[in-house]
PDB file of N, CA and C in Angstrom:
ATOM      1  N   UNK A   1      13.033   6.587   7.527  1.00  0.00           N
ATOM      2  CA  UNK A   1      13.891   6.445   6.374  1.00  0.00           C
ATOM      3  C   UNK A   1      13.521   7.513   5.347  1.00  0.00           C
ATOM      4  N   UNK A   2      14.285   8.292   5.058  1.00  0.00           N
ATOM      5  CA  UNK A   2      14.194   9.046   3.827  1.00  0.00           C
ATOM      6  C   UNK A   2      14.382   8.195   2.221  1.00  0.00           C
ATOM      7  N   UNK A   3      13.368   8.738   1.769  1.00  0.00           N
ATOM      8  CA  UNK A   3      13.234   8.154   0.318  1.00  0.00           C
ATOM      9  C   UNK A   3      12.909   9.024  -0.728  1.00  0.00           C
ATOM     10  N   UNK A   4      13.513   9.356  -1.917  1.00  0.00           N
ATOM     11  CA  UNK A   4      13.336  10.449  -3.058  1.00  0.00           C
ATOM     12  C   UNK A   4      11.960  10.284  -3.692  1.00  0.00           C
ATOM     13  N   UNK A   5      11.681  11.135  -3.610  1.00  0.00           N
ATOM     14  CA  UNK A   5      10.397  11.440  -4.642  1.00  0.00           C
ATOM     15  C   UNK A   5      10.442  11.710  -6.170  1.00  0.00           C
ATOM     16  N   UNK A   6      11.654  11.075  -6.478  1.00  0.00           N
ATOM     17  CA  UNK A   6      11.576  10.947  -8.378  1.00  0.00           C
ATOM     18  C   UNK A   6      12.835   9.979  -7.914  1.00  0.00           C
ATOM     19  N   UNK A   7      12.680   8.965  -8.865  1.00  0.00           N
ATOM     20  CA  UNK A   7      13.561   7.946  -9.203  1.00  0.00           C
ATOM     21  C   UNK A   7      13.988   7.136 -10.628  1.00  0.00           C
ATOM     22  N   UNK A   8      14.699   6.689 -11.055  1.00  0.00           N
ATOM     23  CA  UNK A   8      15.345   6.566 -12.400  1.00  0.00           C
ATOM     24  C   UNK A   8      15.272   4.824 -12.308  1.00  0.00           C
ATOM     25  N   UNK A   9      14.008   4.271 -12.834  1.00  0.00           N
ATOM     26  CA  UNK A   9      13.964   3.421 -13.083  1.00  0.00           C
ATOM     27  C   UNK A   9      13.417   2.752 -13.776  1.00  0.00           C
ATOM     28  N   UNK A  10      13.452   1.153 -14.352  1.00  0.00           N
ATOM     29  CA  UNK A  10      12.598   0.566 -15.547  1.00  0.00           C
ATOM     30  C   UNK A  10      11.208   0.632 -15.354  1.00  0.00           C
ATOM     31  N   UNK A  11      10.804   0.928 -16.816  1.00  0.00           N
ATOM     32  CA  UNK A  11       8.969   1.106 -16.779  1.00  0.00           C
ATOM     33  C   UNK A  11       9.404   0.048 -17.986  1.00  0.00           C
ATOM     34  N   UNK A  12       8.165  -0.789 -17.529  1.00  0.00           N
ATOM     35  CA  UNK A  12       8.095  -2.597 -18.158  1.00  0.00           C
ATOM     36  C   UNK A  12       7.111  -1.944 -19.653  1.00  0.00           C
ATOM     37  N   UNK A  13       5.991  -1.013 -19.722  1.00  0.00           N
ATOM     38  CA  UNK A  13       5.384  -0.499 -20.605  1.00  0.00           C
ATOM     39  C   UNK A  13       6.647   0.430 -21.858  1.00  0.00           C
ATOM     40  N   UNK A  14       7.276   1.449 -21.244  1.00  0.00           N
ATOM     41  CA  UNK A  14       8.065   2.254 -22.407  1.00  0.00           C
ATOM     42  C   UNK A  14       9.415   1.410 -22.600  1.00  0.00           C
ATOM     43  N   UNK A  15       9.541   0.116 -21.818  1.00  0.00           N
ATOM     44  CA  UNK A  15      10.852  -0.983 -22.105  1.00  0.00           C
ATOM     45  C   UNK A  15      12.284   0.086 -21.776  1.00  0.00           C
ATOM     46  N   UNK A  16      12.420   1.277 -20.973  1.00  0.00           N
ATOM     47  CA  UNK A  16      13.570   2.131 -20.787  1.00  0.00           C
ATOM     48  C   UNK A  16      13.541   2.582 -19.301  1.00  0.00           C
ATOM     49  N   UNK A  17      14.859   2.776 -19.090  1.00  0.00           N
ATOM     50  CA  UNK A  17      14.672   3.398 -17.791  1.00  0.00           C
ATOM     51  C   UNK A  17      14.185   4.480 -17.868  1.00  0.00           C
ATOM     52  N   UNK A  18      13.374   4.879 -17.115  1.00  0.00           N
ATOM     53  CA  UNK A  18      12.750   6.446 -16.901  1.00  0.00           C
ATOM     54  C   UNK A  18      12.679   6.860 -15.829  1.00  0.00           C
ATOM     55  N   UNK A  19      12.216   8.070 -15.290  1.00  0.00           N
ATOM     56  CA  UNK A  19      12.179   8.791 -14.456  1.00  0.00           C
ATOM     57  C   UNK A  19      10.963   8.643 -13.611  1.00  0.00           C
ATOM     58  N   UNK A  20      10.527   8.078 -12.625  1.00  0.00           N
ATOM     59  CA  UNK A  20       9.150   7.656 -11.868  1.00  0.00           C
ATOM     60  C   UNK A  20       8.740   8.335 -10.468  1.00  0.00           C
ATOM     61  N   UNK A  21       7.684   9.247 -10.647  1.00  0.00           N
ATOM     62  CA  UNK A  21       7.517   9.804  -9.523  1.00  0.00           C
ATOM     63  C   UNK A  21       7.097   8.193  -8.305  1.00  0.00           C
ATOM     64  N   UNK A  22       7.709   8.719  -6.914  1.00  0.00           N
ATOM     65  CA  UNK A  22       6.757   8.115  -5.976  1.00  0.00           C
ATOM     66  C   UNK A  22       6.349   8.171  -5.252  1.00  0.00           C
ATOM     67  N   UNK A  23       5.614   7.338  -4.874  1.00  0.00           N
ATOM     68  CA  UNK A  23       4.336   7.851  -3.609  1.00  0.00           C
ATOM     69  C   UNK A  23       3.578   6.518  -2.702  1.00  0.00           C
ATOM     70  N   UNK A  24       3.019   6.915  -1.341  1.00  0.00           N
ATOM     71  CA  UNK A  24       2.604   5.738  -0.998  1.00  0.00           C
ATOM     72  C   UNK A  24       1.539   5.474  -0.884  1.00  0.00           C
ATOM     73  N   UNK A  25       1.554   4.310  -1.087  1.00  0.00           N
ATOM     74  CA  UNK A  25       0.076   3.548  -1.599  1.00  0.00           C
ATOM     75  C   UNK A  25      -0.993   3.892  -0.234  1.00  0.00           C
ATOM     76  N   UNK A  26      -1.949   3.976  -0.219  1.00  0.00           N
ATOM     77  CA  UNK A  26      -2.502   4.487   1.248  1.00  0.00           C
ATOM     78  C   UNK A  26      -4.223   3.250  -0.047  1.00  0.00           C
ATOM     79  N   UNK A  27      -4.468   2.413   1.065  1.00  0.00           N
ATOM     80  CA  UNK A  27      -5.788   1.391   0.178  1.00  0.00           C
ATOM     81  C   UNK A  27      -6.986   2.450   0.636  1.00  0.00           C
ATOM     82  N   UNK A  28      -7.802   1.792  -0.387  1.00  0.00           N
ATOM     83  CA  UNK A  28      -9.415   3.009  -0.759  1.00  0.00           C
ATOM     84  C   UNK A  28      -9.866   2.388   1.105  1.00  0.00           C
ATOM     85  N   UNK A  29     -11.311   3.073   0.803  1.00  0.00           N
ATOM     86  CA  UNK A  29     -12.030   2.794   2.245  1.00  0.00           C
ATOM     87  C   UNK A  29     -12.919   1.429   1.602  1.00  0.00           C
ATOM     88  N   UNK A  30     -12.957   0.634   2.687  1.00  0.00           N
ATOM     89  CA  UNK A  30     -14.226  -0.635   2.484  1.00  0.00           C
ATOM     90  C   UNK A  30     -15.420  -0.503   1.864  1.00  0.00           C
ATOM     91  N   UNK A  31     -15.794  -0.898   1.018  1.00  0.00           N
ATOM     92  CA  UNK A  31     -17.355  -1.027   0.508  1.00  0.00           C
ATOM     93  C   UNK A  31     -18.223  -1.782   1.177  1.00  0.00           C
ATOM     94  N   UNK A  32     -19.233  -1.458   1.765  1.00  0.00           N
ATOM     95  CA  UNK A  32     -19.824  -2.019   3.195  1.00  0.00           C
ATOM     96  C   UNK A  32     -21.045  -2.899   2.458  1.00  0.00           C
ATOM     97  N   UNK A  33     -21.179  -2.754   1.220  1.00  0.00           N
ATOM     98  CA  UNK A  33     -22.292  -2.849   0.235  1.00  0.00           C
ATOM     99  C   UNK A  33     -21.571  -4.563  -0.320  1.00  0.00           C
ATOM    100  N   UNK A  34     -20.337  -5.117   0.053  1.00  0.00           N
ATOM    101  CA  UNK A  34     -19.921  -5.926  -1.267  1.00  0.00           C
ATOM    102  C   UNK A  34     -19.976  -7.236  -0.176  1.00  0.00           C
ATOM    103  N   UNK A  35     -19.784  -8.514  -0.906  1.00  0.00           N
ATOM    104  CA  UNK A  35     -20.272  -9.603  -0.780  1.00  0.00           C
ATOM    105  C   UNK A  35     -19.622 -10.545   0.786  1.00  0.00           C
ATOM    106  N   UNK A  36     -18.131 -10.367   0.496  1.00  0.00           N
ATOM    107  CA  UNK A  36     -17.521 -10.155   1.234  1.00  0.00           C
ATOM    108  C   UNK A  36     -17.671  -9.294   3.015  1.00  0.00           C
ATOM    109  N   UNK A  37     -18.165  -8.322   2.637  1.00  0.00           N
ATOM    110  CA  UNK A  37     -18.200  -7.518   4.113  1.00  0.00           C
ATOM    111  C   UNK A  37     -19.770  -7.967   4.561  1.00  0.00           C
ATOM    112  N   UNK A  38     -20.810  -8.072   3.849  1.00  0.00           N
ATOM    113  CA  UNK A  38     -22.219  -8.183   4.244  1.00  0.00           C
ATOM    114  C   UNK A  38     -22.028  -9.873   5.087  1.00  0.00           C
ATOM    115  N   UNK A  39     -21.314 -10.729   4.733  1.00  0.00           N
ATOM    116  CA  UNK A  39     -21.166 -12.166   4.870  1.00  0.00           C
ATOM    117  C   UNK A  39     -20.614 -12.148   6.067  1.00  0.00           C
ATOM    118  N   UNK A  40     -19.432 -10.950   6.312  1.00  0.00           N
ATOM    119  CA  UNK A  40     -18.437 -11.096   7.439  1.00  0.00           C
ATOM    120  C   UNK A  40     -19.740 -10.150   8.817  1.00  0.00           C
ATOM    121  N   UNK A  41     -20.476  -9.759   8.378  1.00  0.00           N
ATOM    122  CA  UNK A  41     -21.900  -8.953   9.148  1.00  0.00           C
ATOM    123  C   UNK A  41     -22.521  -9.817   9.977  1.00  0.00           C
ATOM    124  N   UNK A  42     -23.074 -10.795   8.640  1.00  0.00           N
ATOM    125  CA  UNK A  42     -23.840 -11.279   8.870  1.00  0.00           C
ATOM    126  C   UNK A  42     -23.826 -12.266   9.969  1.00  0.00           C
ATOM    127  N   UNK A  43     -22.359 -13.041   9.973  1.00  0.00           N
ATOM    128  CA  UNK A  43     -21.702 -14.255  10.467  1.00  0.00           C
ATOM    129  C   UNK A  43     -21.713 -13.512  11.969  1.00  0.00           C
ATOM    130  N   UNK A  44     -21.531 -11.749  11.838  1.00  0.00           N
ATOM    131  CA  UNK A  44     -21.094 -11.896  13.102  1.00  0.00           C
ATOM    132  C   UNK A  44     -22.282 -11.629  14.279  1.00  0.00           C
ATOM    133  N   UNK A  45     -23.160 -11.101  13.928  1.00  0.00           N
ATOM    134  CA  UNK A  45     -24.729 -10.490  14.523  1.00  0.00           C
ATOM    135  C   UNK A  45     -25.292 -12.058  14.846  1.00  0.00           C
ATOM    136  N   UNK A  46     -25.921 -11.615  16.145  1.00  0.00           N
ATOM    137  CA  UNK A  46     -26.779 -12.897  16.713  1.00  0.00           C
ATOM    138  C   UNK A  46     -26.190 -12.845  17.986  1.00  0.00           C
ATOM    139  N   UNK A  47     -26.433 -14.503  18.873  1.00  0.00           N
ATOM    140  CA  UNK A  47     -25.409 -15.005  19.788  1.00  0.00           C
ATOM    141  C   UNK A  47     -24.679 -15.681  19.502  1.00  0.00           C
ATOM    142  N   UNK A  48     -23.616 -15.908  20.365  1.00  0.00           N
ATOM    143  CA  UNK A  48     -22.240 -16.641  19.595  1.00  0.00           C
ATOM    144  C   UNK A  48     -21.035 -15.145  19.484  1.00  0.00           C
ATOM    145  N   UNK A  49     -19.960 -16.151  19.436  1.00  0.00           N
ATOM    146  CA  UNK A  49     -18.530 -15.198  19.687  1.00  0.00           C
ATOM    147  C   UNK A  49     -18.303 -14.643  18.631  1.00  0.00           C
ATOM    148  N   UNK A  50     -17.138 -13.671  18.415  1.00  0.00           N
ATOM    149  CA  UNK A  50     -16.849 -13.169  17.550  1.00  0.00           C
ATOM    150  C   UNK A  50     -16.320 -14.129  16.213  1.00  0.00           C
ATOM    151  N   UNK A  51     -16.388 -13.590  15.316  1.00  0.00           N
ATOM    152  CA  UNK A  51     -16.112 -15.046  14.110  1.00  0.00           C
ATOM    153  C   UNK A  51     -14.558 -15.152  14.045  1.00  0.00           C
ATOM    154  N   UNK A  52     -13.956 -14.379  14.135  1.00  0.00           N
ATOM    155  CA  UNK A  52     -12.116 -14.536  13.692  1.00  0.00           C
ATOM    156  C   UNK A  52     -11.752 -14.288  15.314  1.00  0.00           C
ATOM    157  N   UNK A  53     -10.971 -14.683  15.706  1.00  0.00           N
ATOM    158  CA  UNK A  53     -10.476 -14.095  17.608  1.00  0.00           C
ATOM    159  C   UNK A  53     -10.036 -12.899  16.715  1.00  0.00           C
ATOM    160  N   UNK A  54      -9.782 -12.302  18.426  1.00  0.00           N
ATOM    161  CA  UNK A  54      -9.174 -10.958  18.568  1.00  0.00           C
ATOM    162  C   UNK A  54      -7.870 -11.161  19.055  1.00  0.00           C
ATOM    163  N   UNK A  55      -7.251 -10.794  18.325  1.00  0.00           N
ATOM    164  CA  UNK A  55      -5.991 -10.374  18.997  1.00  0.00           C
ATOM    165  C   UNK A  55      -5.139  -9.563  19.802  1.00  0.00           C
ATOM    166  N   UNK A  56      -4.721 -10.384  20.824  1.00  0.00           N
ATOM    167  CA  UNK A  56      -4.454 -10.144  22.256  1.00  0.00           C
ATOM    168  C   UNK A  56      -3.252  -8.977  22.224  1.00  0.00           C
ATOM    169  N   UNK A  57      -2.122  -9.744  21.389  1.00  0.00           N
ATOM    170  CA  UNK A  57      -0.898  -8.885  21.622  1.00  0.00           C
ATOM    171  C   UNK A  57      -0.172  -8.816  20.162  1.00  0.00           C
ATOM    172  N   UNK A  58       0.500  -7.884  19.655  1.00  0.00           N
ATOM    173  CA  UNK A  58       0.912  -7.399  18.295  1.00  0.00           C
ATOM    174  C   UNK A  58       2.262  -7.861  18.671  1.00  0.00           C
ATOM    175  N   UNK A  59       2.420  -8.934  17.648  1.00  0.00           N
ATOM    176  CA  UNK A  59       4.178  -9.089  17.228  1.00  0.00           C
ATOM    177  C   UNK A  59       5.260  -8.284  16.842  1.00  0.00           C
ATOM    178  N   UNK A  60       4.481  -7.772  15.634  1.00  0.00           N
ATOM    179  CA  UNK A  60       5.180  -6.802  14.854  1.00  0.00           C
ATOM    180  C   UNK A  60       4.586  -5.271  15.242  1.00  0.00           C
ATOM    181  N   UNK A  61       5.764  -4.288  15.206  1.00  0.00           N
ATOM    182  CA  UNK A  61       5.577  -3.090  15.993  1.00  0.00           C
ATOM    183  C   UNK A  61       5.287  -2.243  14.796  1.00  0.00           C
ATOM    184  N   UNK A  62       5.611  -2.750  13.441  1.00  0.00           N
ATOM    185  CA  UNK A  62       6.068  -1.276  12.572  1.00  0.00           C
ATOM    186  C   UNK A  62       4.753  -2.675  11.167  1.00  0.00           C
ATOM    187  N   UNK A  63       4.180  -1.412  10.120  1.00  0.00           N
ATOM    188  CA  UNK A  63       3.583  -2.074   9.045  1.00  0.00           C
ATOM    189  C   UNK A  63       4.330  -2.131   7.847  1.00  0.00           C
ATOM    190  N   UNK A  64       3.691  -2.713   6.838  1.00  0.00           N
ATOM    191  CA  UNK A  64       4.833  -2.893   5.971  1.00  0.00           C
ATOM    192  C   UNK A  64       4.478  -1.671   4.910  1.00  0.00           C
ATOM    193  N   UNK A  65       5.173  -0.937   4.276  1.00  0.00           N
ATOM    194  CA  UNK A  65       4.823   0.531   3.331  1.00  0.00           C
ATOM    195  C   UNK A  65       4.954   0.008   2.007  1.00  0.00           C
ATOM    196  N   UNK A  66       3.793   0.223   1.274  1.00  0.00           N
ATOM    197  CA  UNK A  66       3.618   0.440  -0.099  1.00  0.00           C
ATOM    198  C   UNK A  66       4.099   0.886  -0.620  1.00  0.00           C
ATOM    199  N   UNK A  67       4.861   1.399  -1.526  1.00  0.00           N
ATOM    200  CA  UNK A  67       5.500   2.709  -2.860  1.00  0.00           C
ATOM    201  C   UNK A  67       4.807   2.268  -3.964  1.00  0.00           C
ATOM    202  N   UNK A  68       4.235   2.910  -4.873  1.00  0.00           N
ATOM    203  CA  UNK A  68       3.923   3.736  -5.569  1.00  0.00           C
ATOM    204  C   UNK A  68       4.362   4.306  -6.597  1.00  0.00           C
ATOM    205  N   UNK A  69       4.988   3.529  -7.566  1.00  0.00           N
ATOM    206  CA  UNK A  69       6.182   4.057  -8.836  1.00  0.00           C
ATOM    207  C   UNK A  69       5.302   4.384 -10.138  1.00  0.00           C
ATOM    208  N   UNK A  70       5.260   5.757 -10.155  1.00  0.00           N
ATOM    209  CA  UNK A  70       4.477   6.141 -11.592  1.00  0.00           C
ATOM    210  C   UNK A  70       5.339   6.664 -12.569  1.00  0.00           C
ATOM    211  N   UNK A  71       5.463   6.209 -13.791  1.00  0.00           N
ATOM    212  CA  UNK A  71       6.314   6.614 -14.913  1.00  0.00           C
ATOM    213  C   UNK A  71       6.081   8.311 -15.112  1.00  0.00           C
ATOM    214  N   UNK A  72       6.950   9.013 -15.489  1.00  0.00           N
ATOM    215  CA  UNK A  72       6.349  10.429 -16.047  1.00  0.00           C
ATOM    216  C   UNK A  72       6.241  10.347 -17.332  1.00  0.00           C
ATOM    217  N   UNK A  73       6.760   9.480 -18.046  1.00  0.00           N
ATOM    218  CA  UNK A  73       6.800   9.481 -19.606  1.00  0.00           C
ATOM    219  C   UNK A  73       5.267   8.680 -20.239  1.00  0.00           C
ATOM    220  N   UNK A  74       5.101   7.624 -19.764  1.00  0.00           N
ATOM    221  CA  UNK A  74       3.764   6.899 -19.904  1.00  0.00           C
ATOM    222  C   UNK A  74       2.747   6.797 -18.984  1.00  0.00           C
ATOM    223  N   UNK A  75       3.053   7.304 -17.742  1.00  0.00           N
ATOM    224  CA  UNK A  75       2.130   7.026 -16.605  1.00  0.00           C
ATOM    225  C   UNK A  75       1.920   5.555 -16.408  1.00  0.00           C
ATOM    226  N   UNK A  76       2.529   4.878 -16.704  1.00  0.00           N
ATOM    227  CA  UNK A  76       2.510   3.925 -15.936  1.00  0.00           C
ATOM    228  C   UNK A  76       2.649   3.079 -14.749  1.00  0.00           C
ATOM    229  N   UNK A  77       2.341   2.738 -13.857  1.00  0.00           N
ATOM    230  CA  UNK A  77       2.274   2.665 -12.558  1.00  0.00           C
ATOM    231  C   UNK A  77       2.503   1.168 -12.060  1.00  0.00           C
ATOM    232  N   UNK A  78       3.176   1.049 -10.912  1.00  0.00           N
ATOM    233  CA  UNK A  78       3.910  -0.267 -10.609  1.00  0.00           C
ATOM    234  C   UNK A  78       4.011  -0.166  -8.942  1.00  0.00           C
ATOM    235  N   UNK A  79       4.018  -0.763  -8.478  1.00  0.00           N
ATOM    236  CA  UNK A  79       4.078  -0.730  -6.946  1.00  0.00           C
ATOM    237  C   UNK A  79       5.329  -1.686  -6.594  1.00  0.00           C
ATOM    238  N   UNK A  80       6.436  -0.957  -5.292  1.00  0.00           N
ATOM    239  CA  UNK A  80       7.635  -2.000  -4.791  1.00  0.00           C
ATOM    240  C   UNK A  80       7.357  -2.573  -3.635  1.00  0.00           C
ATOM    241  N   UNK A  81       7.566  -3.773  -3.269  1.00  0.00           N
ATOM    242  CA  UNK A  81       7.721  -4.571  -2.411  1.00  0.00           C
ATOM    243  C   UNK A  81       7.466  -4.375  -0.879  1.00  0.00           C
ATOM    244  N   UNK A  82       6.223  -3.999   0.050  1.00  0.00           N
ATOM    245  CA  UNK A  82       6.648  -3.288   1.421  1.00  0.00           C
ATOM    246  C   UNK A  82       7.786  -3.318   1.752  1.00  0.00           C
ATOM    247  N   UNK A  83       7.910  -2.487   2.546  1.00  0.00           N
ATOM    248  CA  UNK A  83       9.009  -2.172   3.191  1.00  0.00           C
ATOM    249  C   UNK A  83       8.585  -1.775   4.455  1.00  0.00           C
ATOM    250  N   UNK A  84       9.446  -2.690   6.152  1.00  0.00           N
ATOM    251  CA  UNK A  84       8.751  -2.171   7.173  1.00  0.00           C
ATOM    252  C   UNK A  84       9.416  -1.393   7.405  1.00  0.00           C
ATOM    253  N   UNK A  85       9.095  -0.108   7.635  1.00  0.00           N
ATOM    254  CA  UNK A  85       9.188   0.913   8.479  1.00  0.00           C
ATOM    255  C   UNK A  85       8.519   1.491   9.528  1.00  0.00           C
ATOM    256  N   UNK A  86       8.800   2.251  10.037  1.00  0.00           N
ATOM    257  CA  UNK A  86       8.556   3.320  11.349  1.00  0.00           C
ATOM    258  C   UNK A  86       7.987   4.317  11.094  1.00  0.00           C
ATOM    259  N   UNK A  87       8.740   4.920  10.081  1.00  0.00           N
ATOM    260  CA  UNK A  87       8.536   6.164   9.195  1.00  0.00           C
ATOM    261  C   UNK A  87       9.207   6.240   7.483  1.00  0.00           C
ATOM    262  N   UNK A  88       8.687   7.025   7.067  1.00  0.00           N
ATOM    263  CA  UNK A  88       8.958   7.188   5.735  1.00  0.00           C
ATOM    264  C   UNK A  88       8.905   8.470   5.234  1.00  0.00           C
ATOM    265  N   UNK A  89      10.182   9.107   4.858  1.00  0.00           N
ATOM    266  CA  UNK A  89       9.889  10.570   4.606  1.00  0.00           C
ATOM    267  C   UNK A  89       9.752  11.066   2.980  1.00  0.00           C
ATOM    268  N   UNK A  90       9.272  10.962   2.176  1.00  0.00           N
ATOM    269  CA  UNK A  90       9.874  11.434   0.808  1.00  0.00           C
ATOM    270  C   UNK A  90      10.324  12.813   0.472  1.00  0.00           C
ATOM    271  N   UNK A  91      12.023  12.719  -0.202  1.00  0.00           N
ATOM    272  CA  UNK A  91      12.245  14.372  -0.464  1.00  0.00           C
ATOM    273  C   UNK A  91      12.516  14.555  -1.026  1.00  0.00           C
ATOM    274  N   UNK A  92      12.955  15.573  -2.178  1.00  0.00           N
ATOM    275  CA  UNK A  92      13.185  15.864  -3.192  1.00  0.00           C
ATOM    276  C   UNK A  92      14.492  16.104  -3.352  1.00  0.00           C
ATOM    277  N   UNK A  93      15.161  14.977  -4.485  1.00  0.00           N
ATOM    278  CA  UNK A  93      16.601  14.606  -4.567  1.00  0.00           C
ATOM    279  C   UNK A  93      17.231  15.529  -5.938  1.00  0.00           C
ATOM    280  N   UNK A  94      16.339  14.556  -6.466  1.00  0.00           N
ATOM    281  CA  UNK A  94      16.449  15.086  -8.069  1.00  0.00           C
ATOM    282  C   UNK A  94      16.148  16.527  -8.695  1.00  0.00           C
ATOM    283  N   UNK A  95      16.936  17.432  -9.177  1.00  0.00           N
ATOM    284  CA  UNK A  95      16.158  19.232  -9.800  1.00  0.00           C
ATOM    285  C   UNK A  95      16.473  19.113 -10.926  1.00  0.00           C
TER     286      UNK A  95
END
């Protein structure tokens, strides 16, 4: 799916429609250090099975895509709803 890389929409901060670059959300890398991941370690080292099963076979073929809506006027930043896709192209609509 092609999708524009500037879009004309409400920023909840400047209360106007504006002009919002976008982009996709891509999440940071794991912190291997935090409470959460050391627990999910810990649970899993020893004997005994894996703690969550593994999954055998994938339902869904495609993930769901982040966007990424940053104001140009305030920088304010807002994220839309995934969207599953396949692909995602962003191009430049607006000059």
């Amino acid at each position: 799916m092609k999708f524009p890389k500037k879009i004309r929409t409400y920023c909840p901060k400047c209360g106007t429609h504006t002009i919002h670059t976008v982009s996709i959300y891509k999440h940071g890398k794991r912190r291997k250090l935090s409470e959460g991941e050391r627990r999910y370690k810990r649970k899993k080292e020893g004997y005994g099975s894996q703690r969550k099963p593994e999954q055998k076979r994938f339902a869904k073929v495609t993930k769901k895509v982040l966007l990424r809506v940053r104001c140009t006027k305030c920088g304010y930043t807002t994220y839309r709803l995934g969207i599953r896709l396949k692909k995602i192209e962003l191009i430049d609509v607006m000059r």
